[in-house]
PDB file of N, CA and C in Angstrom:
ATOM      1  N   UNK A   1      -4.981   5.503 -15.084  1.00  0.00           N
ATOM      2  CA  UNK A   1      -5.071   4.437 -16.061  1.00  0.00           C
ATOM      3  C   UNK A   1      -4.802   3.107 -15.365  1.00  0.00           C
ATOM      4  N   UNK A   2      -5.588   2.318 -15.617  1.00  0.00           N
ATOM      5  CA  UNK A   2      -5.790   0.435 -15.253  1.00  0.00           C
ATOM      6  C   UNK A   2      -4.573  -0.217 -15.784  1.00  0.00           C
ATOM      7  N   UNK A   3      -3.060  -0.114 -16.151  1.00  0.00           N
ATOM      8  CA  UNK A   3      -2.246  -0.761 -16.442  1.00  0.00           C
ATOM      9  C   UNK A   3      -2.721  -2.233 -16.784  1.00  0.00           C
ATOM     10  N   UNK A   4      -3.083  -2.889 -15.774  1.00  0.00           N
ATOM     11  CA  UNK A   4      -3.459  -4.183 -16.099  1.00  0.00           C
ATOM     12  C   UNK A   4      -4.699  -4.212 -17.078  1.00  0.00           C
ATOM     13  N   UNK A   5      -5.169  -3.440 -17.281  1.00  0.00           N
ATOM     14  CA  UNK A   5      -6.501  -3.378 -18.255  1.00  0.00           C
ATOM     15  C   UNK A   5      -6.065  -3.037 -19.376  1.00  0.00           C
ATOM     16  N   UNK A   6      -4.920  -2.458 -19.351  1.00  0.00           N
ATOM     17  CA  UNK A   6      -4.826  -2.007 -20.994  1.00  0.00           C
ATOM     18  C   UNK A   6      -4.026  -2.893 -21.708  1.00  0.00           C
ATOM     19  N   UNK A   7      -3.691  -4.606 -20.857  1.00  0.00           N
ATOM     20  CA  UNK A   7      -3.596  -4.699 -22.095  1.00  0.00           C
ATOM     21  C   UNK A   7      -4.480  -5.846 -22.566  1.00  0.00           C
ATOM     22  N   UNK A   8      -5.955  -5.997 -22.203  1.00  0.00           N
ATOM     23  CA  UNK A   8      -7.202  -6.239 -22.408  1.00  0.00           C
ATOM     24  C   UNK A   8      -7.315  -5.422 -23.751  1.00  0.00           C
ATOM     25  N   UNK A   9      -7.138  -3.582 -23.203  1.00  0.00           N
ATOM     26  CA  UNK A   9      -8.044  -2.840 -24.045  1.00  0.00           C
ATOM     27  C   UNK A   9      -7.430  -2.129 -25.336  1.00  0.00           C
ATOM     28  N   UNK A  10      -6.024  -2.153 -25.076  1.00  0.00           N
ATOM     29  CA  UNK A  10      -5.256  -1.145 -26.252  1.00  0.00           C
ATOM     30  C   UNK A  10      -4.673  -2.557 -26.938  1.00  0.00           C
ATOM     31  N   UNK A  11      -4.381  -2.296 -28.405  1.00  0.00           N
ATOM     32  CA  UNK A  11      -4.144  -2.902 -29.423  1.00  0.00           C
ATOM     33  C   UNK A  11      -2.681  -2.942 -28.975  1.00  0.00           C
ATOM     34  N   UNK A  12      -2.581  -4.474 -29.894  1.00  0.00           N
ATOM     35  CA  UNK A  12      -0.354  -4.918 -29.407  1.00  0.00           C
ATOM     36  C   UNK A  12       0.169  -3.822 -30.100  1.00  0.00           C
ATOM     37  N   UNK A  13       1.339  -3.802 -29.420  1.00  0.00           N
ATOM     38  CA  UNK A  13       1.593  -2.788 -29.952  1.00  0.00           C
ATOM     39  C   UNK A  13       2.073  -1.236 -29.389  1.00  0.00           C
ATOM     40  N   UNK A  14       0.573  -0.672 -28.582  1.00  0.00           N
ATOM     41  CA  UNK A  14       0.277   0.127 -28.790  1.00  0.00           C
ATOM     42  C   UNK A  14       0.512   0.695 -27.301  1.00  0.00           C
ATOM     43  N   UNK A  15       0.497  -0.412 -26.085  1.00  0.00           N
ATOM     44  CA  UNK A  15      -0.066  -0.019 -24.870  1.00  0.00           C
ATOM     45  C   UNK A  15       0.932   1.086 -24.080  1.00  0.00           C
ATOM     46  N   UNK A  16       2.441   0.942 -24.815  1.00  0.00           N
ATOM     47  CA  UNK A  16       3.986   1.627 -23.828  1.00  0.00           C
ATOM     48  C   UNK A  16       3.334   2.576 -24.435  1.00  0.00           C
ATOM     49  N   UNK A  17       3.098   3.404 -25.650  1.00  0.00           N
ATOM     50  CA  UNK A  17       2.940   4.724 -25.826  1.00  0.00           C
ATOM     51  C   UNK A  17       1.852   5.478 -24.790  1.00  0.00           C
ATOM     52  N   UNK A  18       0.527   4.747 -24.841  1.00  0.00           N
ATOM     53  CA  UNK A  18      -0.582   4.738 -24.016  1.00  0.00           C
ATOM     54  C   UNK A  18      -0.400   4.832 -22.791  1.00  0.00           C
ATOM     55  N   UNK A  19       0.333   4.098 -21.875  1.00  0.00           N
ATOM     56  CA  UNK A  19       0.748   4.062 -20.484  1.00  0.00           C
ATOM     57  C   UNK A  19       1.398   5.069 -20.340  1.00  0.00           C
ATOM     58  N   UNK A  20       2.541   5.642 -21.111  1.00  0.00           N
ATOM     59  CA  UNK A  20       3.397   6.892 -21.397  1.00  0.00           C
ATOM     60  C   UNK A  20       2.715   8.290 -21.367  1.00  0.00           C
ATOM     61  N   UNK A  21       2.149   7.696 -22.064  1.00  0.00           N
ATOM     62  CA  UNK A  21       1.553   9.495 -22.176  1.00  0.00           C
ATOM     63  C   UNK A  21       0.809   9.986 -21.245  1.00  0.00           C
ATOM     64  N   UNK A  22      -0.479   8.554 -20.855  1.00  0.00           N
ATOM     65  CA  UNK A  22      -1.382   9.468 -19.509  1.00  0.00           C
ATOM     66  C   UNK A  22      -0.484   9.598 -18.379  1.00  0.00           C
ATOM     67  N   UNK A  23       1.093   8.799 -18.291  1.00  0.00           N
ATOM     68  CA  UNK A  23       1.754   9.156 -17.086  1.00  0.00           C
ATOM     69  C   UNK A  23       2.170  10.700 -17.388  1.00  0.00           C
ATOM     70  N   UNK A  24       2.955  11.166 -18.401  1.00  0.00           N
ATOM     71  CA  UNK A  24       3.088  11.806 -18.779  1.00  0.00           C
ATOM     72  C   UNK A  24       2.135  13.339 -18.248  1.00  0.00           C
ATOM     73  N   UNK A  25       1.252  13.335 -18.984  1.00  0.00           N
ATOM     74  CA  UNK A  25      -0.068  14.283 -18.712  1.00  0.00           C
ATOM     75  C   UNK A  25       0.074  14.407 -17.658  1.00  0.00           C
ATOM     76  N   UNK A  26      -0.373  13.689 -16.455  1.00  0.00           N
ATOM     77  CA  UNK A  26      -0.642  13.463 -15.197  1.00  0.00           C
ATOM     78  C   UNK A  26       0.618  14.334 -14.618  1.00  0.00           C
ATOM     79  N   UNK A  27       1.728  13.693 -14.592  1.00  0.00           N
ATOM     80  CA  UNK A  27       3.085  14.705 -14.550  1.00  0.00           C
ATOM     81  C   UNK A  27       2.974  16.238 -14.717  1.00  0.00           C
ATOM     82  N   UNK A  28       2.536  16.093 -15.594  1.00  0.00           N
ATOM     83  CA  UNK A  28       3.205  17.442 -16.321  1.00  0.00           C
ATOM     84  C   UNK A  28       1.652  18.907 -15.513  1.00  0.00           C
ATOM     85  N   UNK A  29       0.669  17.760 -15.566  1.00  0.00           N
ATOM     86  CA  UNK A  29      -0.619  18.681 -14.733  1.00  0.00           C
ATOM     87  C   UNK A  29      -0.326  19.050 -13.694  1.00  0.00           C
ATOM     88  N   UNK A  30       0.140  17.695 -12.621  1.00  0.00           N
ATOM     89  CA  UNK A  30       0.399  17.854 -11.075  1.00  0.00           C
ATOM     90  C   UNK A  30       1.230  18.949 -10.867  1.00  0.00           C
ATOM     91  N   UNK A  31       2.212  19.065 -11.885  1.00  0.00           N
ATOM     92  CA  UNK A  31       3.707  20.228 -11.445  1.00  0.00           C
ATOM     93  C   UNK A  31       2.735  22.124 -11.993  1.00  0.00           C
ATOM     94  N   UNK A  32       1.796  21.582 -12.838  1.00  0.00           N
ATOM     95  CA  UNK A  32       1.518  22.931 -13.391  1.00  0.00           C
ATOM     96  C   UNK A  32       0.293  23.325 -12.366  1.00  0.00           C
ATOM     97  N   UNK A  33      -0.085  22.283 -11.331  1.00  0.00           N
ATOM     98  CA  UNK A  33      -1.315  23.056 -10.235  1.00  0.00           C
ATOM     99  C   UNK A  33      -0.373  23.477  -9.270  1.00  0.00           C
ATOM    100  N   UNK A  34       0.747  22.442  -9.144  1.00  0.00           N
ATOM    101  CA  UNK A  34       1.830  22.807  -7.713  1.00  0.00           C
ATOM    102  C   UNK A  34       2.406  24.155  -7.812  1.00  0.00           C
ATOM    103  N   UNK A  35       2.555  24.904  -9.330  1.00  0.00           N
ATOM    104  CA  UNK A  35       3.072  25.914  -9.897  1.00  0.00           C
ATOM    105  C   UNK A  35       1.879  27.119 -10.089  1.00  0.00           C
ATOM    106  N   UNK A  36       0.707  26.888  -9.931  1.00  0.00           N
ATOM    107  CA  UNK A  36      -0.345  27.542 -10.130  1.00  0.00           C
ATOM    108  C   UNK A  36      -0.162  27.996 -12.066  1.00  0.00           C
ATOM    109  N   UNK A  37      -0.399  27.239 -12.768  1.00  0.00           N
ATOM    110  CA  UNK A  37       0.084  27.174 -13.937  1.00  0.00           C
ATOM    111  C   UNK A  37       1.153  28.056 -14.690  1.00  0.00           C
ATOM    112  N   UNK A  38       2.482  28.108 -13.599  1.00  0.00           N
ATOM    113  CA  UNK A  38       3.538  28.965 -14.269  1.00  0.00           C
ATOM    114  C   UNK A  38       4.666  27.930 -15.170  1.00  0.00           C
ATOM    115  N   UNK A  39       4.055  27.562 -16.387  1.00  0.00           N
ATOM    116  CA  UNK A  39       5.153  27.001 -17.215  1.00  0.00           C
ATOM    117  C   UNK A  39       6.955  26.391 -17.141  1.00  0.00           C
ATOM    118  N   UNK A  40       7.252  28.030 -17.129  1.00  0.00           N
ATOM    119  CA  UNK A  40       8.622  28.273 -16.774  1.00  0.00           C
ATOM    120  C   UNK A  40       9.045  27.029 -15.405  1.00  0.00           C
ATOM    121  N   UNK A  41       8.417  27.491 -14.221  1.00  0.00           N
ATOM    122  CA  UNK A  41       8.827  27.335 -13.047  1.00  0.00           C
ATOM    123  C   UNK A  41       8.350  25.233 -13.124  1.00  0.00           C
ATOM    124  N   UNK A  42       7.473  25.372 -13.370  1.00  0.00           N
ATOM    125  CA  UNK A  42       6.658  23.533 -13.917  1.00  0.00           C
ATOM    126  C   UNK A  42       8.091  22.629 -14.984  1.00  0.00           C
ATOM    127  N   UNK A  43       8.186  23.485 -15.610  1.00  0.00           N
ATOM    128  CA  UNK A  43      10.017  23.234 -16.630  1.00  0.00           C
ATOM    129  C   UNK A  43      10.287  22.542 -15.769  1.00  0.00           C
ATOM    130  N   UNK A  44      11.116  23.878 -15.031  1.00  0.00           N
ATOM    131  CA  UNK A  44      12.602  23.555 -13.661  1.00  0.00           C
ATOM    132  C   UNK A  44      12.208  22.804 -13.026  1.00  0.00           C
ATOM    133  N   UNK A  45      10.747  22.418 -12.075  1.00  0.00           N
ATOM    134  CA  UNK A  45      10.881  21.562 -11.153  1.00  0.00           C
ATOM    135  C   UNK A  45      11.068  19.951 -11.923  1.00  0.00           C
ATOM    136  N   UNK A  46      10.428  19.508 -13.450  1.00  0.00           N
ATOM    137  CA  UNK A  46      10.362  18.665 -14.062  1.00  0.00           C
ATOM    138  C   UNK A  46      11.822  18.137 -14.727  1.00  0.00           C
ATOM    139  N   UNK A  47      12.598  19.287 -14.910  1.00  0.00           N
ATOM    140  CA  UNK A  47      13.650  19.310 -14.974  1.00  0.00           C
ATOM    141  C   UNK A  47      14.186  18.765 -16.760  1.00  0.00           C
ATOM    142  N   UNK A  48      13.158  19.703 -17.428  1.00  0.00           N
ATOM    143  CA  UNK A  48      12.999  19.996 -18.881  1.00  0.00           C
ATOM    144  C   UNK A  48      12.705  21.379 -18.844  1.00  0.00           C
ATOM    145  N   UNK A  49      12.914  21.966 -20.361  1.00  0.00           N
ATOM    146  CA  UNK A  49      13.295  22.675 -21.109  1.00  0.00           C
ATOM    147  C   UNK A  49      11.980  23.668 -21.146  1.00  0.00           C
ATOM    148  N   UNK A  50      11.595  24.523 -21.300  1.00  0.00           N
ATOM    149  CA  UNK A  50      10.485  25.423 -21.156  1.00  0.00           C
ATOM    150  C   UNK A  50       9.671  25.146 -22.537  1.00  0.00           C
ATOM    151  N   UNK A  51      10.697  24.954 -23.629  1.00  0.00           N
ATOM    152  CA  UNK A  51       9.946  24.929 -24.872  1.00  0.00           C
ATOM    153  C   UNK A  51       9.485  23.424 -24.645  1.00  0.00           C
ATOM    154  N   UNK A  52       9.836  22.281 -24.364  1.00  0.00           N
ATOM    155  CA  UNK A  52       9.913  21.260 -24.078  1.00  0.00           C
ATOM    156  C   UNK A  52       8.235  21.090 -23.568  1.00  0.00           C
ATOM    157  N   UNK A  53       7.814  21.903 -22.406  1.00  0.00           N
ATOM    158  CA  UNK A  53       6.919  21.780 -21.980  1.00  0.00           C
ATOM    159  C   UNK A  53       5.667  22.372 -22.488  1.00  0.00           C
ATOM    160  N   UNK A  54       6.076  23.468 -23.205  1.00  0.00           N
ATOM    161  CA  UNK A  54       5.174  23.599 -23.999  1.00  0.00           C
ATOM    162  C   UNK A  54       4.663  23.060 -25.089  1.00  0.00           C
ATOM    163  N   UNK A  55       5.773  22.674 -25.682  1.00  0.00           N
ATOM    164  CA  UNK A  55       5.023  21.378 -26.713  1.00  0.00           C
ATOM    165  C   UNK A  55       4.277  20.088 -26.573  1.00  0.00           C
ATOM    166  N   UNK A  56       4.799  20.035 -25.036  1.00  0.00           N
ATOM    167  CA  UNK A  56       3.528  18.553 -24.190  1.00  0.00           C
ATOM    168  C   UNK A  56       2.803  18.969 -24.499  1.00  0.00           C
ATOM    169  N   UNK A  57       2.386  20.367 -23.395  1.00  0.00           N
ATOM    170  CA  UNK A  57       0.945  20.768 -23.245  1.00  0.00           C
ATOM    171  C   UNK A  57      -0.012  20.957 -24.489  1.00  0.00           C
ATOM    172  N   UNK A  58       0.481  21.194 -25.533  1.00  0.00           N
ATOM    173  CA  UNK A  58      -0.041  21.452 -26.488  1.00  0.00           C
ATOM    174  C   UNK A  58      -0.353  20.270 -27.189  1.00  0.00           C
ATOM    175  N   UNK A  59       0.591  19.069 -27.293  1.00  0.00           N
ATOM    176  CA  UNK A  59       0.431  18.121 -27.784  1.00  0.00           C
ATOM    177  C   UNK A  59      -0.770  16.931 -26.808  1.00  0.00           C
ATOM    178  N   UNK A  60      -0.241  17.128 -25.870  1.00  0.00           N
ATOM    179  CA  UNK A  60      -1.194  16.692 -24.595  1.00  0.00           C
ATOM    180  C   UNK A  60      -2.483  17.011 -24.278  1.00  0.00           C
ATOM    181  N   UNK A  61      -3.164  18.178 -25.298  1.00  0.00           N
ATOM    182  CA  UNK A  61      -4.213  19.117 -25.349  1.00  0.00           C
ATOM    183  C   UNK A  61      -4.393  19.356 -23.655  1.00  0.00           C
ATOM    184  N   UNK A  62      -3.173  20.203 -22.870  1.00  0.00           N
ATOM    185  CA  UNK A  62      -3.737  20.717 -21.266  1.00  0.00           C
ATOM    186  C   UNK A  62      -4.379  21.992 -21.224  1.00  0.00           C
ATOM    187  N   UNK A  63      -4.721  22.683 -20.498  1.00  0.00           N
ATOM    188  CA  UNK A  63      -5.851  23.383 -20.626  1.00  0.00           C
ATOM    189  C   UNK A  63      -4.686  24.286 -19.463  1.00  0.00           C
ATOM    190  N   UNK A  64      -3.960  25.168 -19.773  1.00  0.00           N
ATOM    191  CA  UNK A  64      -2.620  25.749 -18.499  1.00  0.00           C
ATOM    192  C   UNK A  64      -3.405  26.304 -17.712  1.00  0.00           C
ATOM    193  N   UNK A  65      -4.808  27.012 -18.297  1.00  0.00           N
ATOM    194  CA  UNK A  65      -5.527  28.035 -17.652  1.00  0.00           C
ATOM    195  C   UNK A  65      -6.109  27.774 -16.189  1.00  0.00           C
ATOM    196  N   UNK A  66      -6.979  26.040 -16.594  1.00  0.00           N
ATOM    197  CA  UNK A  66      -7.706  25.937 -15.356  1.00  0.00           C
ATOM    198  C   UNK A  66      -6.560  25.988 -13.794  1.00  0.00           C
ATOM    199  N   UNK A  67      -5.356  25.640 -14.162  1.00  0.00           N
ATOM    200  CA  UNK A  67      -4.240  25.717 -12.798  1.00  0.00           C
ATOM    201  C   UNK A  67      -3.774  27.086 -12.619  1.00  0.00           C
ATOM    202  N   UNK A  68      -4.457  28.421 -12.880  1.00  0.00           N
ATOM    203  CA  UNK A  68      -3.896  29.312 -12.599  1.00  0.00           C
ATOM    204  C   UNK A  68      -5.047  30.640 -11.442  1.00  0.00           C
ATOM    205  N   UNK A  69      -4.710  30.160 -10.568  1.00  0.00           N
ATOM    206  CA  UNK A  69      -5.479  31.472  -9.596  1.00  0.00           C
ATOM    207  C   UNK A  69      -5.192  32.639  -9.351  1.00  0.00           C
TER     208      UNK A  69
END
């Protein structure tokens, strides 16, 4: 995400949630390819709660599957 673009493009307001979340995502993906999509272990290294992470992903619409070989 263009930080400096968003706040061209996202409504006042709106942009900390926006900046948040794709950091967020991004986070939470990188630890679940480094993990080969093992949840649990993506938690501990993030250093949240297992249920915690599952409610990103879900809320985050991630896809756990494509990180798992």
């Amino acid at each position: 995400m263009d930080i400096e673009n968003s706040f061209l493009t996202i409504q006042k307001g709106e942009i900390y949630q926006a900046v948040i979340g794709d950091i967020e995502k991004t986070l939470i993906e990188k630890a679940l390819e480094h993990t080969s999509g093992n949840q649990i272990v993506a938690a501990q290294i993030l250093g949240i709660n297992r249920n915690t992470i599952r409610s990103k992903i879900k809320k985050l619409n991630i896809i756990v599957s494509r990180f798992k070989k």
